[in-house]
PDB file of N, CA and C in Angstrom:
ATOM      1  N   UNK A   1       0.853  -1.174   0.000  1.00  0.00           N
ATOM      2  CA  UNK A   1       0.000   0.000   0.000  1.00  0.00           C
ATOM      3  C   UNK A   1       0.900   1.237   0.000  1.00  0.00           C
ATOM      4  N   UNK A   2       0.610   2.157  -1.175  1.00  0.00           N
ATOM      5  CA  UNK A   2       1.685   3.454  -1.150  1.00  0.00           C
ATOM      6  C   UNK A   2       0.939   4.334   0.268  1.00  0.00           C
ATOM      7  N   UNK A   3       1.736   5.317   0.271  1.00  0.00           N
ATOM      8  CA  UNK A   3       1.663   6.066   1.507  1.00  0.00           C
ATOM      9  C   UNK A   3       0.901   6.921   1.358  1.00  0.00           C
ATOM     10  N   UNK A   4      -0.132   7.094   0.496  1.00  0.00           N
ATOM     11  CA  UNK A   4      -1.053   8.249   0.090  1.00  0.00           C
ATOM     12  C   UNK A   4      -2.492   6.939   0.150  1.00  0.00           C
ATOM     13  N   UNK A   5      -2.461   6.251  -0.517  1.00  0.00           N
ATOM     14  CA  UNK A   5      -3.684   4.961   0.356  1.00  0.00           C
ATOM     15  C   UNK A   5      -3.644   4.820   1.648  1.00  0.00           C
ATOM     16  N   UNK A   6      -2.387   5.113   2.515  1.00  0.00           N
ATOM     17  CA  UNK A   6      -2.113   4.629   3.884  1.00  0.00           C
ATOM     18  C   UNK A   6      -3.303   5.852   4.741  1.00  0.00           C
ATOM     19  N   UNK A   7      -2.734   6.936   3.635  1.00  0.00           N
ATOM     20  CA  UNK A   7      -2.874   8.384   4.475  1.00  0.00           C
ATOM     21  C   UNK A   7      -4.703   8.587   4.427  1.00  0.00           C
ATOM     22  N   UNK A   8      -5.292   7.860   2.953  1.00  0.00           N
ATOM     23  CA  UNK A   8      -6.307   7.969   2.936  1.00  0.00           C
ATOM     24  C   UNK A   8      -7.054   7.127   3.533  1.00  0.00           C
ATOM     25  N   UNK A   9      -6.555   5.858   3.884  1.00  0.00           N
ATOM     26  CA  UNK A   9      -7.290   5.149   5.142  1.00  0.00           C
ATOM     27  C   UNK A   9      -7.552   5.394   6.352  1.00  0.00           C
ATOM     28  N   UNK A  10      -6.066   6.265   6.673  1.00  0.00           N
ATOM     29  CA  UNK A  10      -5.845   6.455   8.033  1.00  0.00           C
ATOM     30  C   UNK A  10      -7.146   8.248   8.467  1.00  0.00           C
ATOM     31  N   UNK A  11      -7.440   8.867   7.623  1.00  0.00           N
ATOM     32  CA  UNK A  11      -8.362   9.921   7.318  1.00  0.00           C
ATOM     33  C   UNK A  11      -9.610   9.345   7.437  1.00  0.00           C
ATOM     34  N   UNK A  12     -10.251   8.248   6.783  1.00  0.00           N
ATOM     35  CA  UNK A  12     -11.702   7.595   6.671  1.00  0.00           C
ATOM     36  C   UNK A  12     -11.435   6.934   8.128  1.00  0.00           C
ATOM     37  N   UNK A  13     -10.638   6.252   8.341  1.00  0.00           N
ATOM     38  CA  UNK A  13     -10.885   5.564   9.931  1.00  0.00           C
ATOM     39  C   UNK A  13     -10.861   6.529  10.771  1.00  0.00           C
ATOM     40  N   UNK A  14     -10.357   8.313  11.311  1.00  0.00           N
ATOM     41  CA  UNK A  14      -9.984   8.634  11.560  1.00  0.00           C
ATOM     42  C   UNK A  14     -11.696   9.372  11.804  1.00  0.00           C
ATOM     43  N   UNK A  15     -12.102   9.702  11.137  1.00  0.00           N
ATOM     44  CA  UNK A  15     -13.574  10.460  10.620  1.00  0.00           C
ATOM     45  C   UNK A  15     -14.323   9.663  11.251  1.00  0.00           C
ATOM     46  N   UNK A  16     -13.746   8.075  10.877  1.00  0.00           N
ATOM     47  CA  UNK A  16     -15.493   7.216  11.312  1.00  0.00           C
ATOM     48  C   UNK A  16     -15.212   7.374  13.139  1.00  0.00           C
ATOM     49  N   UNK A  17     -13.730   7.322  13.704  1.00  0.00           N
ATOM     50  CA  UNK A  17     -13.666   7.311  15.232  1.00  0.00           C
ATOM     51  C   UNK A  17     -14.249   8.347  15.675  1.00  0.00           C
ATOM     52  N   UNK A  18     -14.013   9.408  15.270  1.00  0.00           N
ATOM     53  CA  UNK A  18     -14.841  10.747  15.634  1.00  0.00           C
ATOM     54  C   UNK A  18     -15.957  10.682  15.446  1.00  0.00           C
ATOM     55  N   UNK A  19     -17.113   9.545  14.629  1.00  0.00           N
ATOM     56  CA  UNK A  19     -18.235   9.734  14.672  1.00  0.00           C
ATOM     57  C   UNK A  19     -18.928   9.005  15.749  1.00  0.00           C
ATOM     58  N   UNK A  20     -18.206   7.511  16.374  1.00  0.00           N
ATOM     59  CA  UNK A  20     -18.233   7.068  16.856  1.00  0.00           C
ATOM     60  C   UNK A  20     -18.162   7.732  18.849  1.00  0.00           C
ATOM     61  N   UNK A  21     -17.397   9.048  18.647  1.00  0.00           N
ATOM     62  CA  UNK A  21     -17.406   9.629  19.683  1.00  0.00           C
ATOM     63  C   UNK A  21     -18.101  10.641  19.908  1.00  0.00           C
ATOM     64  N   UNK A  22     -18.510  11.421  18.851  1.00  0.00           N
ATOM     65  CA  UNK A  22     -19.503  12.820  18.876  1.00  0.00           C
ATOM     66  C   UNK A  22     -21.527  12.268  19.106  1.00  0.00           C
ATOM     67  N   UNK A  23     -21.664  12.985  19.964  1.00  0.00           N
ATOM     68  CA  UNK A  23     -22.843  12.711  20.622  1.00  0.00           C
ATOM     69  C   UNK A  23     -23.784  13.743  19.414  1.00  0.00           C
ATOM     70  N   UNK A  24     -23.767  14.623  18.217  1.00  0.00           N
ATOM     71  CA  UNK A  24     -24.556  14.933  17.461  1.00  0.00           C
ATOM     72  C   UNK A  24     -23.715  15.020  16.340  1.00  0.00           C
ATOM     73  N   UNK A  25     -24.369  14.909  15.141  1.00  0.00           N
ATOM     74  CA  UNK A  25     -23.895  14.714  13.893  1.00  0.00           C
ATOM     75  C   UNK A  25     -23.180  16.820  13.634  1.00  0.00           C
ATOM     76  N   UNK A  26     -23.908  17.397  14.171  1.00  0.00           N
ATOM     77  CA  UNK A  26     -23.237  19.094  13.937  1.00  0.00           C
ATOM     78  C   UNK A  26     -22.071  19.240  15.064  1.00  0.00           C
ATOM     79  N   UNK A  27     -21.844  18.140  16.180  1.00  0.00           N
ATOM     80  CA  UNK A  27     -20.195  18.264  17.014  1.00  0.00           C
ATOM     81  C   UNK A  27     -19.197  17.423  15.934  1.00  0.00           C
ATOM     82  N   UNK A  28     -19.863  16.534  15.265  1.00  0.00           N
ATOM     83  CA  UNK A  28     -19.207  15.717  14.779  1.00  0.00           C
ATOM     84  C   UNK A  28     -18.210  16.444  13.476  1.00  0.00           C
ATOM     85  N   UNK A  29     -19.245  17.645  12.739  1.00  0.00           N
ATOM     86  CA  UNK A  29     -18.580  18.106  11.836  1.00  0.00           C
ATOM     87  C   UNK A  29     -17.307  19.088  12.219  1.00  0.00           C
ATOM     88  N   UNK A  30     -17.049  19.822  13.493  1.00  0.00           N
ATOM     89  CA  UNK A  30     -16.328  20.232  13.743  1.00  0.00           C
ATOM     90  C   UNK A  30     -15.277  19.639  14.180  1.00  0.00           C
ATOM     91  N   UNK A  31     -15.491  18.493  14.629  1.00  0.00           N
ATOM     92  CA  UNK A  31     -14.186  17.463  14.297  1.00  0.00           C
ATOM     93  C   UNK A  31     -13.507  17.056  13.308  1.00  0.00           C
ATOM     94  N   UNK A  32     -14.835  16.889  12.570  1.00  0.00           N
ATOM     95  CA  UNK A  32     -14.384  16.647  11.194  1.00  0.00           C
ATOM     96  C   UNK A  32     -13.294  17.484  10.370  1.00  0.00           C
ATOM     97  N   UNK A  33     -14.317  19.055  10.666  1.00  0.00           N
ATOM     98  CA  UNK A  33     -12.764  19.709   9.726  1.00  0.00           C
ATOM     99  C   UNK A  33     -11.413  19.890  10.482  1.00  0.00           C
ATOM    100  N   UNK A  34     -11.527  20.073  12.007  1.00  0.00           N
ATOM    101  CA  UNK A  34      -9.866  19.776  12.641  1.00  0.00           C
ATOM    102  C   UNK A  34      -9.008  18.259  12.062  1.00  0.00           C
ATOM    103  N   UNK A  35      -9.826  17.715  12.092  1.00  0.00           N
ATOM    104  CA  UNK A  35      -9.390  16.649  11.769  1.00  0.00           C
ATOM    105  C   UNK A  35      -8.530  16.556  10.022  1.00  0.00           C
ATOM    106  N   UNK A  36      -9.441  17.084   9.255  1.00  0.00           N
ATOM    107  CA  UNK A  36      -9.196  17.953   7.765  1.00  0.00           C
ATOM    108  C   UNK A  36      -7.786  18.430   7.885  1.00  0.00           C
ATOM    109  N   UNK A  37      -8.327  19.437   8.936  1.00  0.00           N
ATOM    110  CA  UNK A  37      -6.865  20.288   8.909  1.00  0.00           C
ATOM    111  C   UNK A  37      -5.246  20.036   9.233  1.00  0.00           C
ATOM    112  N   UNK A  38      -5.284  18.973  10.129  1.00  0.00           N
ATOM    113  CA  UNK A  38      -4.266  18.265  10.526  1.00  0.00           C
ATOM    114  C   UNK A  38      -3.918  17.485   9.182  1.00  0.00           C
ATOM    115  N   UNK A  39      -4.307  16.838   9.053  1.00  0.00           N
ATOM    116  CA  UNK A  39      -4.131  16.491   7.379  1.00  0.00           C
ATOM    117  C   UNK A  39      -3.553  17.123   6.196  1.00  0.00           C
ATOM    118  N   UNK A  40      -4.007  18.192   6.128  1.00  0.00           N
ATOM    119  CA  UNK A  40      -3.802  19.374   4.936  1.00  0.00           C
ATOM    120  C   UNK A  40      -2.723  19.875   5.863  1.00  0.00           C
ATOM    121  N   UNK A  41      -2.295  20.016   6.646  1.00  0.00           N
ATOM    122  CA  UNK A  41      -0.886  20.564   6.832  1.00  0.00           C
ATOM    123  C   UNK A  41      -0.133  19.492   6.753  1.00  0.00           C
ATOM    124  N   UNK A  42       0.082  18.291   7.048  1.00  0.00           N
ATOM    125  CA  UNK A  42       1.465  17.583   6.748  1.00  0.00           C
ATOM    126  C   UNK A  42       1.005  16.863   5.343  1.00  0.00           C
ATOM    127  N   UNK A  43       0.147  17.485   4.229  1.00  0.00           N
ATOM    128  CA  UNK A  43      -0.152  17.376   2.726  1.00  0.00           C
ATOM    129  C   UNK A  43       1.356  17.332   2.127  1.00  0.00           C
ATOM    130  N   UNK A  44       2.225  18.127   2.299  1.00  0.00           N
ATOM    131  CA  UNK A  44       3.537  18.297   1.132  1.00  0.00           C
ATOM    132  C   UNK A  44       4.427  17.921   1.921  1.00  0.00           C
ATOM    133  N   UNK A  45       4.493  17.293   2.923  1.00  0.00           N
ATOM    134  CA  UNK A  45       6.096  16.497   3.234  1.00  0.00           C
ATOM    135  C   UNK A  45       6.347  15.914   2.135  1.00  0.00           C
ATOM    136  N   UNK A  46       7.251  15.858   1.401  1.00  0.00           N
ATOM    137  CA  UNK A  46       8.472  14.842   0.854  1.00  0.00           C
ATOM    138  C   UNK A  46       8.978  13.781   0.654  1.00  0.00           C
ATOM    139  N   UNK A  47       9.491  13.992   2.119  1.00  0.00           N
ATOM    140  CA  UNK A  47      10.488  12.526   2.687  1.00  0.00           C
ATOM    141  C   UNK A  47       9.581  11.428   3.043  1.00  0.00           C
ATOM    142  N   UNK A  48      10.026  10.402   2.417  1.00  0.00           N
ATOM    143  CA  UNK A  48       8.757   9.237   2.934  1.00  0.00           C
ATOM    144  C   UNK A  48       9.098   8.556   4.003  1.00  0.00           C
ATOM    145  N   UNK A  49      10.125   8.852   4.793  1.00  0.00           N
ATOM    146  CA  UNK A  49      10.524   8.397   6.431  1.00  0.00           C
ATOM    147  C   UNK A  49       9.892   9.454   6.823  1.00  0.00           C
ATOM    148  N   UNK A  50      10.015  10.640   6.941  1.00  0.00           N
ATOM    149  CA  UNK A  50       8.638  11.343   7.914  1.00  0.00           C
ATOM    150  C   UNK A  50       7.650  11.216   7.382  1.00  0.00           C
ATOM    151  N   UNK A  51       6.857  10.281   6.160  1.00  0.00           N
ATOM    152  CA  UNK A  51       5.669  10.224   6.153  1.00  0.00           C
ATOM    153  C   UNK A  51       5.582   8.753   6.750  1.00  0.00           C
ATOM    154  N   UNK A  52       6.253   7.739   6.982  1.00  0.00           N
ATOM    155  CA  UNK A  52       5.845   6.720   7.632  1.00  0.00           C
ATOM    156  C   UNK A  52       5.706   6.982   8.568  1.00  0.00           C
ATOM    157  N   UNK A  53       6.545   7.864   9.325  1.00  0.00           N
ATOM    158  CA  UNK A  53       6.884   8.272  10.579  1.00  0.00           C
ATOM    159  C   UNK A  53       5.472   8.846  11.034  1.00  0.00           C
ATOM    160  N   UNK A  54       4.675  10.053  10.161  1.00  0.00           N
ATOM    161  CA  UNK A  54       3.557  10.489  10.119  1.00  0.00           C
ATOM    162  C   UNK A  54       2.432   9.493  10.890  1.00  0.00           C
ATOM    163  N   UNK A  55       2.995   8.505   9.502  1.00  0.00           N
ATOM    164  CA  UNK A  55       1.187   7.661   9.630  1.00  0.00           C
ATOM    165  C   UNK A  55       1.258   6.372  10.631  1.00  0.00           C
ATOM    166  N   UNK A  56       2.708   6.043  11.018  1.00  0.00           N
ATOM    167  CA  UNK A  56       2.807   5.193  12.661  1.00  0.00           C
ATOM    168  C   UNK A  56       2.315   5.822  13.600  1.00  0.00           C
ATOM    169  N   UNK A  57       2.576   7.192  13.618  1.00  0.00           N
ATOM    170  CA  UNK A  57       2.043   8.089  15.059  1.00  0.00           C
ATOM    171  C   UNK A  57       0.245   8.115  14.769  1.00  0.00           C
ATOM    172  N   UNK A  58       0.099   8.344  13.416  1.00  0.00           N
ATOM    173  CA  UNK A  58      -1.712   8.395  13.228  1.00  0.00           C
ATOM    174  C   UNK A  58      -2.203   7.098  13.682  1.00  0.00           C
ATOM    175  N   UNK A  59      -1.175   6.302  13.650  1.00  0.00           N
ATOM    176  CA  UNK A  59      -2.020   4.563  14.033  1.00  0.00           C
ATOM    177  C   UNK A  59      -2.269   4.504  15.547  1.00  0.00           C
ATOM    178  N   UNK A  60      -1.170   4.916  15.768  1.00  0.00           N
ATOM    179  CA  UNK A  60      -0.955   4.836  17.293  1.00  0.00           C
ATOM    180  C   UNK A  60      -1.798   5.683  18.321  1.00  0.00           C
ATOM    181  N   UNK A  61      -2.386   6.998  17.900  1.00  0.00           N
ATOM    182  CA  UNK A  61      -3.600   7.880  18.250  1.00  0.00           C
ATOM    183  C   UNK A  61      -4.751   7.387  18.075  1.00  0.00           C
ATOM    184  N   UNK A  62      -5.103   6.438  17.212  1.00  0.00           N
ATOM    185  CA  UNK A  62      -6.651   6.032  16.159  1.00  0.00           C
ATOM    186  C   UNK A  62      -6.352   4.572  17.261  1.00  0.00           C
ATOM    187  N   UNK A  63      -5.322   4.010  17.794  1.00  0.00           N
ATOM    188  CA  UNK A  63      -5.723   2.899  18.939  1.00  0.00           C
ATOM    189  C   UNK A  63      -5.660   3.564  19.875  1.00  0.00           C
ATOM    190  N   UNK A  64      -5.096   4.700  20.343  1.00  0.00           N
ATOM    191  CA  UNK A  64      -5.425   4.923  22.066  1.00  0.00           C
ATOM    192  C   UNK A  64      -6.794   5.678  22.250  1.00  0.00           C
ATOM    193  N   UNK A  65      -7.429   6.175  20.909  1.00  0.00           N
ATOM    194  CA  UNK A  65      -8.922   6.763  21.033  1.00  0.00           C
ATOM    195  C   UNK A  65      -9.834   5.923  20.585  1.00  0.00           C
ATOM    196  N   UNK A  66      -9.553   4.364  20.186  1.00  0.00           N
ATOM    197  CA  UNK A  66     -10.591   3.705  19.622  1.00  0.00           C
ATOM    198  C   UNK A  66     -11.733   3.598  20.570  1.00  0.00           C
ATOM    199  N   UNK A  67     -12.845   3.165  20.352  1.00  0.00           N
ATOM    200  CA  UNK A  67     -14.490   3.672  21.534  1.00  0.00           C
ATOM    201  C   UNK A  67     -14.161   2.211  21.112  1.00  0.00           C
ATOM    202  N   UNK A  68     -14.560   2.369  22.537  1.00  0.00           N
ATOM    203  CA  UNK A  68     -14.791   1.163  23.458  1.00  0.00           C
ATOM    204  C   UNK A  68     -16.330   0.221  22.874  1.00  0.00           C
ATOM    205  N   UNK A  69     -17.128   1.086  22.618  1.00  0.00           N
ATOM    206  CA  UNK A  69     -18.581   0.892  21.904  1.00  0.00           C
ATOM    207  C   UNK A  69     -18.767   1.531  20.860  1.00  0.00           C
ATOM    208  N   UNK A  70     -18.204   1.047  19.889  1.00  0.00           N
ATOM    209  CA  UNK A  70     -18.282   1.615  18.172  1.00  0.00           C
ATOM    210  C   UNK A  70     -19.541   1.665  18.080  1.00  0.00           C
ATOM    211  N   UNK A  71     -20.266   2.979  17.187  1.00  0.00           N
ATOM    212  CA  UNK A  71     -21.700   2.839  16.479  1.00  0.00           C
ATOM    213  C   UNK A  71     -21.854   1.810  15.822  1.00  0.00           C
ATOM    214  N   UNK A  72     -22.696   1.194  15.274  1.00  0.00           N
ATOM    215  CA  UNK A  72     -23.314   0.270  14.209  1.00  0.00           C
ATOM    216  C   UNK A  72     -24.499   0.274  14.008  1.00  0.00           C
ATOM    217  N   UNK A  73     -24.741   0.485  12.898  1.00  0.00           N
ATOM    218  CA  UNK A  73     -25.844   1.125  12.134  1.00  0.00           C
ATOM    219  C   UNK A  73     -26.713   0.160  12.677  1.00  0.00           C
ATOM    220  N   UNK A  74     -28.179   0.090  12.964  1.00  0.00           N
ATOM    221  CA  UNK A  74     -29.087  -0.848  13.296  1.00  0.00           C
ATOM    222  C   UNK A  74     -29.624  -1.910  12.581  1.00  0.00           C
ATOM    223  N   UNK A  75     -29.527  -1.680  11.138  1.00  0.00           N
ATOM    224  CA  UNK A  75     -29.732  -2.719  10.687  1.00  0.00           C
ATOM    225  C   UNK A  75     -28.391  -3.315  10.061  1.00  0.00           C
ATOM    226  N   UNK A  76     -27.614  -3.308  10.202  1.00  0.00           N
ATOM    227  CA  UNK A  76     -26.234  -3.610  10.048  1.00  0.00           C
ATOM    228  C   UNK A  76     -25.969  -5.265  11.462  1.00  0.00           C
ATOM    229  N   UNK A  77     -25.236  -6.470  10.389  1.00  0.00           N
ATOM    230  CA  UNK A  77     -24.731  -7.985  11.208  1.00  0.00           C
ATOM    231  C   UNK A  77     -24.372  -6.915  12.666  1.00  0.00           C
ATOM    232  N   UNK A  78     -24.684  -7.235  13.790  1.00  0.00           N
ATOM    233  CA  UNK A  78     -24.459  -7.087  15.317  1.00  0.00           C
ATOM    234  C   UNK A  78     -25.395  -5.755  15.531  1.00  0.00           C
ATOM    235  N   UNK A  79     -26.138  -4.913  14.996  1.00  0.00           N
ATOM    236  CA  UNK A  79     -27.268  -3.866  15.024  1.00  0.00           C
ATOM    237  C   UNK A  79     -28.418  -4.719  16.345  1.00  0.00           C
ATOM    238  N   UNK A  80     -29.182  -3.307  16.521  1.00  0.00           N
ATOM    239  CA  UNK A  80     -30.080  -4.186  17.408  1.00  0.00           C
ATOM    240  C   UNK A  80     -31.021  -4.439  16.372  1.00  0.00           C
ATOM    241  N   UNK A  81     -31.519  -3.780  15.283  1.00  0.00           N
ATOM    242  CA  UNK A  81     -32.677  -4.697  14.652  1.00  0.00           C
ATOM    243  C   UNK A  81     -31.978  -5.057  14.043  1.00  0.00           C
ATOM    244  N   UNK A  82     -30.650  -5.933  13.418  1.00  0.00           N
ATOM    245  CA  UNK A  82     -30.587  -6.936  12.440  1.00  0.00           C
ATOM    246  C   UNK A  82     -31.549  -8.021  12.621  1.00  0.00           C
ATOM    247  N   UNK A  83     -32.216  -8.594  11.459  1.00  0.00           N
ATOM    248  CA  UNK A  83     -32.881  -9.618  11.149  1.00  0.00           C
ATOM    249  C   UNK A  83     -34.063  -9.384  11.948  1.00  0.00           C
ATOM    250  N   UNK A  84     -34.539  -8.492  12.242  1.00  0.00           N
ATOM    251  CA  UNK A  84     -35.853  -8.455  12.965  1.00  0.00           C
ATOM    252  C   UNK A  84     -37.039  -8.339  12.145  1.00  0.00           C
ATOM    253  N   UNK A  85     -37.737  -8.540  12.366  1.00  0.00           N
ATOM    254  CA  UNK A  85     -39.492  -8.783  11.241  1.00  0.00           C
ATOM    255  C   UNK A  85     -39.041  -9.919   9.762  1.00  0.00           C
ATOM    256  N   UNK A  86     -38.351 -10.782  10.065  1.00  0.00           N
ATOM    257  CA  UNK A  86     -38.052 -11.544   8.893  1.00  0.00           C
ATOM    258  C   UNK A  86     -39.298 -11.659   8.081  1.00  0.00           C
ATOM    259  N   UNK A  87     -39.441 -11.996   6.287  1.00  0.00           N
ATOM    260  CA  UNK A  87     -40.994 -12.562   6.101  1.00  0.00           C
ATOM    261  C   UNK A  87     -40.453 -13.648   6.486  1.00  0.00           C
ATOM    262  N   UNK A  88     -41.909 -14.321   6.837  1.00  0.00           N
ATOM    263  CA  UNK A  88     -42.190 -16.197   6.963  1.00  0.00           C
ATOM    264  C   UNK A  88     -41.903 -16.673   5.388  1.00  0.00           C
ATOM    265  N   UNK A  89     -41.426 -17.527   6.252  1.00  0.00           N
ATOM    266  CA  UNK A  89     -41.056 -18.897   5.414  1.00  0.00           C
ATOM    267  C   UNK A  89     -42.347 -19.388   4.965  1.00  0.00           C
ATOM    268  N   UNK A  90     -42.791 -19.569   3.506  1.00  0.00           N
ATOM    269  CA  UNK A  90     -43.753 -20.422   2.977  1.00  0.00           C
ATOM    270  C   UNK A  90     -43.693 -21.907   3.419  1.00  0.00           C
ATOM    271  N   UNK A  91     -44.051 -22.443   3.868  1.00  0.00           N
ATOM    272  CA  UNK A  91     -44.442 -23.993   4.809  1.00  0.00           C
ATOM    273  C   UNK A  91     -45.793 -24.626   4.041  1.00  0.00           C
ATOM    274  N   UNK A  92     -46.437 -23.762   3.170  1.00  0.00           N
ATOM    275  CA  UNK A  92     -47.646 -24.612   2.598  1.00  0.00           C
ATOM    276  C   UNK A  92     -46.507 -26.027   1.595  1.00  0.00           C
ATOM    277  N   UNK A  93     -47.309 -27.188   1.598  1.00  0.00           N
ATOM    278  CA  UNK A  93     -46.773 -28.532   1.051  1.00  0.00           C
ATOM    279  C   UNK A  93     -46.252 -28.205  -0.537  1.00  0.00           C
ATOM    280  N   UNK A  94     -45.711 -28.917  -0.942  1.00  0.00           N
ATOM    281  CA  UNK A  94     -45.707 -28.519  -2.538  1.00  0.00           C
ATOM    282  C   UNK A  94     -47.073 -29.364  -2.823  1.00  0.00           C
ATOM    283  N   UNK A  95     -47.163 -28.378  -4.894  1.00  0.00           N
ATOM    284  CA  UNK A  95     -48.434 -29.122  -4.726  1.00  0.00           C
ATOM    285  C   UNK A  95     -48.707 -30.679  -5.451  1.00  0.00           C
ATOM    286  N   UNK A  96     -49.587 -31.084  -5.615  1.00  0.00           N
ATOM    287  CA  UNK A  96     -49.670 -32.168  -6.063  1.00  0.00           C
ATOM    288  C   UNK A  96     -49.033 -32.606  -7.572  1.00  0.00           C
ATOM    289  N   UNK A  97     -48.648 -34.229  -8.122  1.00  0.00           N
ATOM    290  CA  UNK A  97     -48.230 -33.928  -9.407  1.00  0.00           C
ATOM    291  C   UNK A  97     -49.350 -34.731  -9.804  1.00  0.00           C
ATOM    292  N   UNK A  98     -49.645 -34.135 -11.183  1.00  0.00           N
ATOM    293  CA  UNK A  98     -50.553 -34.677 -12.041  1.00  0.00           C
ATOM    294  C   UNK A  98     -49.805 -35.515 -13.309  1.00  0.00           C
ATOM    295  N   UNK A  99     -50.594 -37.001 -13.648  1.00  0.00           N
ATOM    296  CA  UNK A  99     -49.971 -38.069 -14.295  1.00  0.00           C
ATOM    297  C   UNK A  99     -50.817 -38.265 -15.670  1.00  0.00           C
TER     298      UNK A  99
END
């Protein structure tokens, strides 16, 4: 993975932790753009040892703030309504064959 996929993963995981921690979607956006902004300033480093260097320290922040209780969408595998109101299963017999 080049270091600009690294950087853009480490940005989308970075967004979803902050959503995971902001108690309204309008606190959330002001995280959002600090979050932006930290970004857009180390945009033109160079050297790709201070950009690894960069995105080890971003890993290492994104585990000491990971939530303890990630959101998950409700109807989303582990949601509280996943699979709730299933339709029924058709159970009438098959029907007869004619000879």
């Amino acid at each position: 993975m080049s270091n600009r996929q690294a950087a853009l993963s480490l940005y989308r995981r970075s967004l979803k932790l902050a959503l995971d921690w902001a108690v309204h979607r309008s606190l959330w956006r002001g995280q959002a753009l600090y979050i932006r902004s930290l970004f857009e300033a180390n945009r033109n480093i160079a050297d790709t040892r201070k950009q690894r260097d960069l995105l080890r320290e971003t890993e290492k922040l994104l585990e000491t703030w990971k939530h303890p209780d990630p959101y998950c969408p409700p109807t989303a595998p582990g949601g509280s309504k996943y699979e709730r109101n299933l339709a029924v299963h058709n159970t009438d017999p098959p029907p007869r064959l004619k000879f």
